[in-house]
PDB file of N, CA and C in Angstrom:
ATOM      1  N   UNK A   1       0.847  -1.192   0.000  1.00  0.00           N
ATOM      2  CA  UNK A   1       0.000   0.000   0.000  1.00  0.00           C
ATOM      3  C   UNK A   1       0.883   1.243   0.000  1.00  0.00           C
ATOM      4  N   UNK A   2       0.639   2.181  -0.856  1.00  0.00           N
ATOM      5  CA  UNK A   2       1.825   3.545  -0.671  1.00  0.00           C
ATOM      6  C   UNK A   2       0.788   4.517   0.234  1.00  0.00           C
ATOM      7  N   UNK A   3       1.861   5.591   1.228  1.00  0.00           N
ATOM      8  CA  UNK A   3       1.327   6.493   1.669  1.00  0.00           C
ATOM      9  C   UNK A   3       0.427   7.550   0.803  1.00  0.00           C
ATOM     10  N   UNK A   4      -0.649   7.382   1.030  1.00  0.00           N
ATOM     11  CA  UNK A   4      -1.484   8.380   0.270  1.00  0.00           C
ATOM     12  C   UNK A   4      -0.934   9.728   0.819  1.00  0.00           C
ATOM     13  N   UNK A   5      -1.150  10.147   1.809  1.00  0.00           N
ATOM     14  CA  UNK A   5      -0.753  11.508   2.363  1.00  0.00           C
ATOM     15  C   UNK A   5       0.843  11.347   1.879  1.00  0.00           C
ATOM     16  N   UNK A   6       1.743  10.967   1.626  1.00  0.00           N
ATOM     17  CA  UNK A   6       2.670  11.049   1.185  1.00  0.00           C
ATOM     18  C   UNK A   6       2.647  11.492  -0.797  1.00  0.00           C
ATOM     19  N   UNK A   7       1.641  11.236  -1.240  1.00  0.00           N
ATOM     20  CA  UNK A   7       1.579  11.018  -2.550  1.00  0.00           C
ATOM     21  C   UNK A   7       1.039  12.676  -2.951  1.00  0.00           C
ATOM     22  N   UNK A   8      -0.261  12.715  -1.989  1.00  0.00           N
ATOM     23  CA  UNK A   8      -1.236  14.118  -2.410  1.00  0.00           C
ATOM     24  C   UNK A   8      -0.133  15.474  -1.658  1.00  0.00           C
ATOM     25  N   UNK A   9       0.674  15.240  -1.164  1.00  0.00           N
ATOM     26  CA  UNK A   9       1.746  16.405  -0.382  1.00  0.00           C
ATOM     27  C   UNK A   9       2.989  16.824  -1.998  1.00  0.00           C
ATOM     28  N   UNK A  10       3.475  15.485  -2.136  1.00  0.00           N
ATOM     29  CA  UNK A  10       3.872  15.667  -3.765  1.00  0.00           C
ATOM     30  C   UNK A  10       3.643  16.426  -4.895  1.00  0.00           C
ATOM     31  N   UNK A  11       1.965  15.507  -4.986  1.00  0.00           N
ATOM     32  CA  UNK A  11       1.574  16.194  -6.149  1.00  0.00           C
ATOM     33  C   UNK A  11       1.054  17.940  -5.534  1.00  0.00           C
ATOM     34  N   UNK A  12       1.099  18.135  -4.808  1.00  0.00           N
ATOM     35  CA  UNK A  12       0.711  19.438  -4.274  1.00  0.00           C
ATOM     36  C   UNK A  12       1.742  20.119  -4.811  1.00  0.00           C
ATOM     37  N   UNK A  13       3.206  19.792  -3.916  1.00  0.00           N
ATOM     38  CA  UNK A  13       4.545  20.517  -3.675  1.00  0.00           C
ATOM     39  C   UNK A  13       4.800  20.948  -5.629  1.00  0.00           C
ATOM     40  N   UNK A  14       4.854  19.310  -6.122  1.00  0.00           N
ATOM     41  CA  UNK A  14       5.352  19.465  -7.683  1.00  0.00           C
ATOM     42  C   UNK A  14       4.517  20.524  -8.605  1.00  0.00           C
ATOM     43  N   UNK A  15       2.777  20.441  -8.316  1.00  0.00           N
ATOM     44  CA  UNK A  15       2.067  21.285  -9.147  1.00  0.00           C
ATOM     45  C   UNK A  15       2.453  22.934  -8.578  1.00  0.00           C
ATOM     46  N   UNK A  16       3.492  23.134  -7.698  1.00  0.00           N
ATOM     47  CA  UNK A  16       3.417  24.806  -7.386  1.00  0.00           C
ATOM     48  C   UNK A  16       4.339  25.276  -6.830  1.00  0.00           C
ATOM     49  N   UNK A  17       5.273  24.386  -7.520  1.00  0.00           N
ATOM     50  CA  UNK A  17       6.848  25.120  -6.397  1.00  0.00           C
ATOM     51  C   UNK A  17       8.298  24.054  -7.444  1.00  0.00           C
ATOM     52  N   UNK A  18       9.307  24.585  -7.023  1.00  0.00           N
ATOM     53  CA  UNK A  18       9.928  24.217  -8.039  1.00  0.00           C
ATOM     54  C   UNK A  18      10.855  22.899  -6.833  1.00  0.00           C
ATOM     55  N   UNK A  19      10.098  22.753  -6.003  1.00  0.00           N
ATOM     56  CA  UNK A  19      10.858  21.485  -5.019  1.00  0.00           C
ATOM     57  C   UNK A  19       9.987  20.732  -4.467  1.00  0.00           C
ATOM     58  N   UNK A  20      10.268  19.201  -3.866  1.00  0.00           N
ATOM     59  CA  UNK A  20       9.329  18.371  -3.064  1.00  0.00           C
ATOM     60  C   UNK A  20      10.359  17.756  -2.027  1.00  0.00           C
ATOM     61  N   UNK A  21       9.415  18.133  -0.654  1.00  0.00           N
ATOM     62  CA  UNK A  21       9.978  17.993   0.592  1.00  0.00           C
ATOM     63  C   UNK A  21       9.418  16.095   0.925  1.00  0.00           C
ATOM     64  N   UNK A  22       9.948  15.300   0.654  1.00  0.00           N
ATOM     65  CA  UNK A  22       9.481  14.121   1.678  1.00  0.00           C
ATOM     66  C   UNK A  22      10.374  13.454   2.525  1.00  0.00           C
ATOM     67  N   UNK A  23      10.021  12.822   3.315  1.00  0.00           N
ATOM     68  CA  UNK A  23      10.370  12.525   4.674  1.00  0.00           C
ATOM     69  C   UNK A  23      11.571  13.174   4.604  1.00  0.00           C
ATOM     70  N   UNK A  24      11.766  14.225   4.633  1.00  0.00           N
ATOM     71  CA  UNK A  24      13.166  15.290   5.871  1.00  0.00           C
ATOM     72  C   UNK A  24      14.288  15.067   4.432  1.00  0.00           C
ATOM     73  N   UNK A  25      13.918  14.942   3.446  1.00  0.00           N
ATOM     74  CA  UNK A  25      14.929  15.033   2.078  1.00  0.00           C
ATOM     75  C   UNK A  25      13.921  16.115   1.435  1.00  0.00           C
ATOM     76  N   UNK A  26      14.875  16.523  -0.001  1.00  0.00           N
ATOM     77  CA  UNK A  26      14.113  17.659  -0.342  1.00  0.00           C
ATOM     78  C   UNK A  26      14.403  17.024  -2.338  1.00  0.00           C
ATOM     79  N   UNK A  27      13.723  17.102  -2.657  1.00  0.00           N
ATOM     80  CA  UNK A  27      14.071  16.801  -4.587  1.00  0.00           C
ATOM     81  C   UNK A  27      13.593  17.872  -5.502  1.00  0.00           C
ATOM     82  N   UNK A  28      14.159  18.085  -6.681  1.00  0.00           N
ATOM     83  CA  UNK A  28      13.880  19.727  -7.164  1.00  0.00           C
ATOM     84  C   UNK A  28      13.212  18.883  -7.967  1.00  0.00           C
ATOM     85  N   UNK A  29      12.151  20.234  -8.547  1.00  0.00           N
ATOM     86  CA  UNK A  29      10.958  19.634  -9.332  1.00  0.00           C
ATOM     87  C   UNK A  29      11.859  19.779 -10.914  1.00  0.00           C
ATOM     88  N   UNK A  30      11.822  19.162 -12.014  1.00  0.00           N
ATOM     89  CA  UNK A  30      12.340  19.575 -13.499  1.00  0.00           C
ATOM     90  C   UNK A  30      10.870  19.594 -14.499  1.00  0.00           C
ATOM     91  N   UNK A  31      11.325  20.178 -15.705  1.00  0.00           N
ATOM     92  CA  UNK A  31      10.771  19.942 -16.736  1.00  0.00           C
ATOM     93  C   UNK A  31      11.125  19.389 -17.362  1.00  0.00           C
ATOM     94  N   UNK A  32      10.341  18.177 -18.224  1.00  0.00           N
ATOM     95  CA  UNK A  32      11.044  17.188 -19.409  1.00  0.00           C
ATOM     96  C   UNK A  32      10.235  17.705 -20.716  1.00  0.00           C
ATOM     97  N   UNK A  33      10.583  17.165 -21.667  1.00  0.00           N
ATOM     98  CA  UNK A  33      10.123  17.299 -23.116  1.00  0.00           C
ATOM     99  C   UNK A  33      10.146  18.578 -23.328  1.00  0.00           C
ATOM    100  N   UNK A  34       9.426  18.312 -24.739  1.00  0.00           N
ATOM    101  CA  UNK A  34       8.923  19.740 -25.531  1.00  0.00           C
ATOM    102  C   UNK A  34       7.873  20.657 -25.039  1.00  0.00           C
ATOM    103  N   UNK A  35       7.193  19.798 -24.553  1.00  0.00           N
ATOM    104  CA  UNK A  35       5.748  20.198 -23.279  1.00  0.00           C
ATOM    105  C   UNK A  35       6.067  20.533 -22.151  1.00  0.00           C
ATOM    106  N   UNK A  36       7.419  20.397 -21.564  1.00  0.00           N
ATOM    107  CA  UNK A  36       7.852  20.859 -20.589  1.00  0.00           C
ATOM    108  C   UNK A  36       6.891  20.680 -19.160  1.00  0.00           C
ATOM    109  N   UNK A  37       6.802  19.514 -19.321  1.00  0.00           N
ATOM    110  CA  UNK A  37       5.703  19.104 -18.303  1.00  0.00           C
ATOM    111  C   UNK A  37       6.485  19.182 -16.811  1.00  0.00           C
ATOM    112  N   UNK A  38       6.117  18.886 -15.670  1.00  0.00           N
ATOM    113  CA  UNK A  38       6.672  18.964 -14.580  1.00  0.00           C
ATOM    114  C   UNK A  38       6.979  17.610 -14.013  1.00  0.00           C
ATOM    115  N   UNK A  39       8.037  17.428 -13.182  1.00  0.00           N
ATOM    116  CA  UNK A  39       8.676  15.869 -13.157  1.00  0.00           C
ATOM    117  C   UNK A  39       8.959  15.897 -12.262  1.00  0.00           C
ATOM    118  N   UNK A  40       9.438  14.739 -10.893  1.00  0.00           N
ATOM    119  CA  UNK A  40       9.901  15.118  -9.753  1.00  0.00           C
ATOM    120  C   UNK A  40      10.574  13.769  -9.227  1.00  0.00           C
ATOM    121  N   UNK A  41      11.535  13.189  -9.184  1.00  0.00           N
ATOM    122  CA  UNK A  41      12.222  11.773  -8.613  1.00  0.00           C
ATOM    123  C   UNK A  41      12.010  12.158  -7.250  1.00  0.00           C
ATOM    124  N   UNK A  42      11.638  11.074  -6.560  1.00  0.00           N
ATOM    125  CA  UNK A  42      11.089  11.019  -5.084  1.00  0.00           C
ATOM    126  C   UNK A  42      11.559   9.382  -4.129  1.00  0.00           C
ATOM    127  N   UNK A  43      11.971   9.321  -3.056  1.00  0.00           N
ATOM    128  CA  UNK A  43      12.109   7.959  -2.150  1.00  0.00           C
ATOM    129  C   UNK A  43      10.962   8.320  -1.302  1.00  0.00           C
ATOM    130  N   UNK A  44      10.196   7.457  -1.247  1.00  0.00           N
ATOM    131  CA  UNK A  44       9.338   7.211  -0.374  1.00  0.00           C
ATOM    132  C   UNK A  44       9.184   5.568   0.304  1.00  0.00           C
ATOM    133  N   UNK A  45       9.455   5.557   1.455  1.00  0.00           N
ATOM    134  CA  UNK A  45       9.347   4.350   2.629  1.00  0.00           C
ATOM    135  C   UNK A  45      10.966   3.361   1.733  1.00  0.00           C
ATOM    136  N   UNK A  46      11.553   3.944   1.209  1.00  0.00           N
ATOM    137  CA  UNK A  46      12.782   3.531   0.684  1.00  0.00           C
ATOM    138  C   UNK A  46      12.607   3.232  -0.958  1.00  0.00           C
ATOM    139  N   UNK A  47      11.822   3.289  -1.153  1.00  0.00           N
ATOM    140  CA  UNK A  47      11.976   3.158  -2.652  1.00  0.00           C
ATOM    141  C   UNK A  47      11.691   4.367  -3.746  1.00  0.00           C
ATOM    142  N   UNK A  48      11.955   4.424  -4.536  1.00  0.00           N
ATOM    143  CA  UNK A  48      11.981   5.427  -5.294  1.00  0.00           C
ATOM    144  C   UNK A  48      11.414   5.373  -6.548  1.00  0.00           C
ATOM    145  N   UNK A  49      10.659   6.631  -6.734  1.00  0.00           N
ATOM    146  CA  UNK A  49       9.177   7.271  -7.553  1.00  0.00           C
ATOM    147  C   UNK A  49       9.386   7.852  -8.474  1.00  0.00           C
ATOM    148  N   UNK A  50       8.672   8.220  -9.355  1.00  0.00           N
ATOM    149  CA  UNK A  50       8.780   9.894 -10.477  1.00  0.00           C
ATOM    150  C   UNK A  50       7.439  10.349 -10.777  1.00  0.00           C
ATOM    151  N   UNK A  51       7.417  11.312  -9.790  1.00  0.00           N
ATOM    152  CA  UNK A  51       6.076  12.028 -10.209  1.00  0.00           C
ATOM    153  C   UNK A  51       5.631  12.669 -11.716  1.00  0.00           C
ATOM    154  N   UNK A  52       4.795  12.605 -12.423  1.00  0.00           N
ATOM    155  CA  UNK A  52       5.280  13.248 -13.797  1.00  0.00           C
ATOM    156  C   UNK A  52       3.273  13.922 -14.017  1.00  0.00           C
ATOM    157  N   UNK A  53       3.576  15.584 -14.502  1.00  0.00           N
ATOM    158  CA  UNK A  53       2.449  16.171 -14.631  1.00  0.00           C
ATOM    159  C   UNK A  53       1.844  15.074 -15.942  1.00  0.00           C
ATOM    160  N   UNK A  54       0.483  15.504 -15.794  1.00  0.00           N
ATOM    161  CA  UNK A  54      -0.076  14.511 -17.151  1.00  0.00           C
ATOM    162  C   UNK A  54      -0.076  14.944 -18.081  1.00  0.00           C
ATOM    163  N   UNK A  55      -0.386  14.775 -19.268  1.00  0.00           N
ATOM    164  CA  UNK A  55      -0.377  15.279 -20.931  1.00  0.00           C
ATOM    165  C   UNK A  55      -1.873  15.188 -20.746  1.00  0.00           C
ATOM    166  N   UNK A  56      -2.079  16.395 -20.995  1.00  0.00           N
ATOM    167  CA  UNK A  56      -3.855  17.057 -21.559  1.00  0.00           C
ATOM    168  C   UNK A  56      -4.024  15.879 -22.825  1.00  0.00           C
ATOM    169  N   UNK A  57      -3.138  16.330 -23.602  1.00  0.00           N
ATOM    170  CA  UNK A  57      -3.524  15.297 -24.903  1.00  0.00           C
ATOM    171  C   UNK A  57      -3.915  14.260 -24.957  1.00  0.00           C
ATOM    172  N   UNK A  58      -3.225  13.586 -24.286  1.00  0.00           N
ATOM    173  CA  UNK A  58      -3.495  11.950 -23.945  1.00  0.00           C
ATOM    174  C   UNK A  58      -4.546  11.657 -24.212  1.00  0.00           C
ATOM    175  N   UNK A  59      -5.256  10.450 -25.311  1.00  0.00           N
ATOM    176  CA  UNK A  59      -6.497   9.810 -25.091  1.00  0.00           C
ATOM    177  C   UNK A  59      -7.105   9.398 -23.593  1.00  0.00           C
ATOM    178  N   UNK A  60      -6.515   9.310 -23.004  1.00  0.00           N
ATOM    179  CA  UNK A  60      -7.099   8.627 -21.175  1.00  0.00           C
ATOM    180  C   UNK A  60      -7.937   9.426 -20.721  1.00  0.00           C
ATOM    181  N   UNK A  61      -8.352   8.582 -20.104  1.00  0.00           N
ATOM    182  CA  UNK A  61      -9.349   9.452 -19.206  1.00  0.00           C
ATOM    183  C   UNK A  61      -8.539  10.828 -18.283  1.00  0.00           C
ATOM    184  N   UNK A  62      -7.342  10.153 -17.560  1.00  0.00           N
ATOM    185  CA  UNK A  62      -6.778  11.283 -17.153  1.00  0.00           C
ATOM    186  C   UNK A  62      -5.805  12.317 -17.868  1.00  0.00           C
ATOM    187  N   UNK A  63      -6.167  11.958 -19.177  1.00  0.00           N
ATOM    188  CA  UNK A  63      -5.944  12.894 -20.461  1.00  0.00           C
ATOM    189  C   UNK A  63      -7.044  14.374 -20.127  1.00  0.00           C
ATOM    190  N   UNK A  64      -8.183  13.590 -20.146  1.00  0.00           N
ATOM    191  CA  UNK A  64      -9.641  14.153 -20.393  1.00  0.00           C
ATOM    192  C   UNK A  64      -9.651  15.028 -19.241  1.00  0.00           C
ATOM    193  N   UNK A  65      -9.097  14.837 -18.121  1.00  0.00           N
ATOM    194  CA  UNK A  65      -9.453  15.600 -16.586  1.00  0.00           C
ATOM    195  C   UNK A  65      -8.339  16.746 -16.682  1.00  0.00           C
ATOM    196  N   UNK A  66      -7.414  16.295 -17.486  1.00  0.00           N
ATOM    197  CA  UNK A  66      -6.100  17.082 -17.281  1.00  0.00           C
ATOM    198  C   UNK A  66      -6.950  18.497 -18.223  1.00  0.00           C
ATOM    199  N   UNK A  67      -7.424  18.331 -19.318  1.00  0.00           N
ATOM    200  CA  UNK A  67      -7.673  18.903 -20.290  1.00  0.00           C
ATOM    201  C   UNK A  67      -8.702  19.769 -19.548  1.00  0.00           C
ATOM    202  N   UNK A  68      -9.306  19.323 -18.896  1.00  0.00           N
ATOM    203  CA  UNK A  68     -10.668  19.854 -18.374  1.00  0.00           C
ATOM    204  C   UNK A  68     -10.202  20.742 -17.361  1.00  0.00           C
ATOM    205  N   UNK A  69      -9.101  20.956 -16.727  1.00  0.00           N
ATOM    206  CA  UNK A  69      -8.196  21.966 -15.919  1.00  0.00           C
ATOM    207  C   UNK A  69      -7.871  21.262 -14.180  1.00  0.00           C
ATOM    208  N   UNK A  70      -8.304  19.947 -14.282  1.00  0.00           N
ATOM    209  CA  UNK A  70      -7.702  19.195 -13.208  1.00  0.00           C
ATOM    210  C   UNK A  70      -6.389  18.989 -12.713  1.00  0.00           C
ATOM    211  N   UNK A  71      -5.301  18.943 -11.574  1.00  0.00           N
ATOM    212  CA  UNK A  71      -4.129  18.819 -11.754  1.00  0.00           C
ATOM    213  C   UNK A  71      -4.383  17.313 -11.562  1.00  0.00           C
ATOM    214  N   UNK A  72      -3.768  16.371 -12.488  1.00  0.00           N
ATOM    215  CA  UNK A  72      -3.093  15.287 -12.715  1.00  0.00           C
ATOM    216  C   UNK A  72      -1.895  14.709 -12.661  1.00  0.00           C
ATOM    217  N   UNK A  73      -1.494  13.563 -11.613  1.00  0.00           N
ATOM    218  CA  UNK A  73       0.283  13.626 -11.478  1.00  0.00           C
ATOM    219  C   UNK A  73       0.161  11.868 -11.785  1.00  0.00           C
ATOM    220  N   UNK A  74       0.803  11.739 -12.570  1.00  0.00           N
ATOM    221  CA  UNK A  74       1.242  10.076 -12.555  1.00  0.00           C
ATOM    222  C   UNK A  74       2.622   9.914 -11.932  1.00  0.00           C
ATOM    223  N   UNK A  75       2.159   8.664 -10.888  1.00  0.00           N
ATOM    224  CA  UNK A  75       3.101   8.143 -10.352  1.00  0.00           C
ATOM    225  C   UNK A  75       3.524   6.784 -10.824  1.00  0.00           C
ATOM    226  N   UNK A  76       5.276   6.812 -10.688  1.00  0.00           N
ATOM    227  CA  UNK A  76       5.777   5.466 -11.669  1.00  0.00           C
ATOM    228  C   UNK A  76       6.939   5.195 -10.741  1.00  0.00           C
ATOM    229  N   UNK A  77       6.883   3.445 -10.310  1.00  0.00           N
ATOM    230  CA  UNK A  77       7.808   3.054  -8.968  1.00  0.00           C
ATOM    231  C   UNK A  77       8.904   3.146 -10.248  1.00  0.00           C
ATOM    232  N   UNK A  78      10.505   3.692 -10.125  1.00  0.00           N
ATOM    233  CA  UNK A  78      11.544   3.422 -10.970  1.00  0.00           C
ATOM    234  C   UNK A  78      12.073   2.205 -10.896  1.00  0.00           C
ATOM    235  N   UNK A  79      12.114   1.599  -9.857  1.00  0.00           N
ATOM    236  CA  UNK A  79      12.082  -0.005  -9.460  1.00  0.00           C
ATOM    237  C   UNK A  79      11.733  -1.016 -10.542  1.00  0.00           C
ATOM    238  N   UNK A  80      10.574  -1.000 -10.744  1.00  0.00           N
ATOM    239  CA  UNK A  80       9.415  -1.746 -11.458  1.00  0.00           C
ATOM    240  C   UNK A  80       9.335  -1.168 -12.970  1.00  0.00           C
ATOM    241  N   UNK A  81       9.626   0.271 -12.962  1.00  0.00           N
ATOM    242  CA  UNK A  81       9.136   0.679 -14.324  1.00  0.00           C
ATOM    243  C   UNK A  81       7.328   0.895 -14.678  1.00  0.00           C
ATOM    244  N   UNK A  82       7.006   0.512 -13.311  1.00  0.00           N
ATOM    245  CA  UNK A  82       5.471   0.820 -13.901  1.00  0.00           C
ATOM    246  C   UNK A  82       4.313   1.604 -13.064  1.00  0.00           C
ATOM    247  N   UNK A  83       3.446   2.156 -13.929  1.00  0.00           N
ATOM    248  CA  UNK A  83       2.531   3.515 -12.796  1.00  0.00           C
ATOM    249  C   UNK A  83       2.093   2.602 -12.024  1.00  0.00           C
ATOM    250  N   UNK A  84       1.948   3.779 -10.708  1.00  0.00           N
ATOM    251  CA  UNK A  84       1.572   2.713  -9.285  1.00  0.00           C
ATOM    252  C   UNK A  84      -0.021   3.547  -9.386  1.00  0.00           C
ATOM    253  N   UNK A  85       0.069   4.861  -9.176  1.00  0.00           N
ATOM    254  CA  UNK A  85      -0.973   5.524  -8.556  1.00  0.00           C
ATOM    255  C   UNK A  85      -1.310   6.999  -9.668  1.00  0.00           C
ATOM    256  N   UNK A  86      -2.269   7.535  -9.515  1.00  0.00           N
ATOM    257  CA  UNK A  86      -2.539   8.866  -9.977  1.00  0.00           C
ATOM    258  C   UNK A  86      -3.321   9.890  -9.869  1.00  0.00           C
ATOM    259  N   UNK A  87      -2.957  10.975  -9.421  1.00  0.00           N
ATOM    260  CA  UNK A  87      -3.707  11.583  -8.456  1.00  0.00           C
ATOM    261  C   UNK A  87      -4.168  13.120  -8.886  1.00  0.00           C
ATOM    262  N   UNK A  88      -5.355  13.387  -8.454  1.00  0.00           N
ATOM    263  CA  UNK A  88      -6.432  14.146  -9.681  1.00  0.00           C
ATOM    264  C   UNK A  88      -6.784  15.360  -8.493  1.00  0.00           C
ATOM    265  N   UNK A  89      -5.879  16.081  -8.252  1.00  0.00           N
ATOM    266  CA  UNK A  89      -6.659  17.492  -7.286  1.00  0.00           C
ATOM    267  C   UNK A  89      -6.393  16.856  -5.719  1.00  0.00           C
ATOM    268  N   UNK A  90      -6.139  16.047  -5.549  1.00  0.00           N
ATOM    269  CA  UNK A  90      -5.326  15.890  -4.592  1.00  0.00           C
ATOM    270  C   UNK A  90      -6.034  13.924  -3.558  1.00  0.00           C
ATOM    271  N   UNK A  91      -7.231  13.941  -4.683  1.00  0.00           N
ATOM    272  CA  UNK A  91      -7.277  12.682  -4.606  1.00  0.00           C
ATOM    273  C   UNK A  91      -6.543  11.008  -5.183  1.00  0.00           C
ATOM    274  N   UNK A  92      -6.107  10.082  -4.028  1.00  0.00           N
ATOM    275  CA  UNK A  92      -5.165   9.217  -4.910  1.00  0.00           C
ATOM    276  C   UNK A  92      -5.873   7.944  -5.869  1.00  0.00           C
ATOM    277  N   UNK A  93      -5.447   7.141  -6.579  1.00  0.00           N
ATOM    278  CA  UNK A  93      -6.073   6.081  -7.687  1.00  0.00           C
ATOM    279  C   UNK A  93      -4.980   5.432  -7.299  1.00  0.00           C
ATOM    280  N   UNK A  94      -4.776   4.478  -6.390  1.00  0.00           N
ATOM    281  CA  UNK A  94      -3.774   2.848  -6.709  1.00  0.00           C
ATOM    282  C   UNK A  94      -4.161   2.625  -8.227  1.00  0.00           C
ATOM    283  N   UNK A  95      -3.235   1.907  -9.100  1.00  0.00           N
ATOM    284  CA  UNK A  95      -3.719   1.103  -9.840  1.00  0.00           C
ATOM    285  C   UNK A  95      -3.850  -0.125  -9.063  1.00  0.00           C
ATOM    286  N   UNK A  96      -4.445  -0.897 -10.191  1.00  0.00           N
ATOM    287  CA  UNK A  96      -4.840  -2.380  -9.295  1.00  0.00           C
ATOM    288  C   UNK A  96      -3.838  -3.435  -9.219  1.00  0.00           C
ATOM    289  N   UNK A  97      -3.307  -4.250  -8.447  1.00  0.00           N
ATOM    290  CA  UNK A  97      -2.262  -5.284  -8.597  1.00  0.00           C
ATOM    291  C   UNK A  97      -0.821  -4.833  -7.735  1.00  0.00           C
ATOM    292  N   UNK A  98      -0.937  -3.250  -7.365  1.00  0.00           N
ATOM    293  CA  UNK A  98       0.255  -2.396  -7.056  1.00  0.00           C
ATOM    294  C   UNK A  98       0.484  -3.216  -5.520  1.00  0.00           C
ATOM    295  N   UNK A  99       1.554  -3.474  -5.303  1.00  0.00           N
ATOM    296  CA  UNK A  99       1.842  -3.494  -3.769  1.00  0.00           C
ATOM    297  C   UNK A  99       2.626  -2.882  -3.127  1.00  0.00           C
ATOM    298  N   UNK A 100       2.695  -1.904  -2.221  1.00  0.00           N
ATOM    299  CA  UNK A 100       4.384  -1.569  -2.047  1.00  0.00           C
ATOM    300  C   UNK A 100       5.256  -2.374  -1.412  1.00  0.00           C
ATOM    301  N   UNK A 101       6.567  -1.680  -1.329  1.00  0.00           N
ATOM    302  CA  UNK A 101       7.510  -3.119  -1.114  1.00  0.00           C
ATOM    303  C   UNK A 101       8.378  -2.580  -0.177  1.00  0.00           C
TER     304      UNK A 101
END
């Protein structure tokens, strides 16, 4: 299970400041691509994350929310390589199957 209050403090910090404070470490927020979206490498309970703003474009549904003026953050364990969670205004979405470790 990942800390939710750990996740919605993130996507908070990343959507409005150019740093994210978790547990007593601090990680600077970047921009990637041409879209210059907002990005953020994170350890949480020892393992380590990448917050990444969403693409409006995107066919997805959280394409569709992003577009609609929602903040959207996908979370992806770097571990695993794959989205764990994603979080829409400050509510979280596990995907399904996720465990933390």
């Amino acid at each position: 299970m990942l800390d939710h209050d750990v996740l919605r403090t993130v996507a908070e910090q990343m959507m409005g400041g150019s740093e994210v404070s978790v547990e007593g470490r601090t990680f600077r927020v970047a921009r990637t691509g041409s879209r210059r979206f907002r990005t953020v490498r994170f350890v949480m309970g020892g393992r380590e994350y990448q917050g990444i703003e969403q693409n409006p474009e995107k066919p997805s549904r959280w394409g569709k929310l992003a577009r609609e003026g929602h903040r959207v953050v996908q979370v992806r364990d770097l571990g695993t390589q794959k989205y764990v969670a994603a979080i829409v205004d400050g509510k979280v979405t596990e995907y399904g199957g996720h465990r933390g470790g």
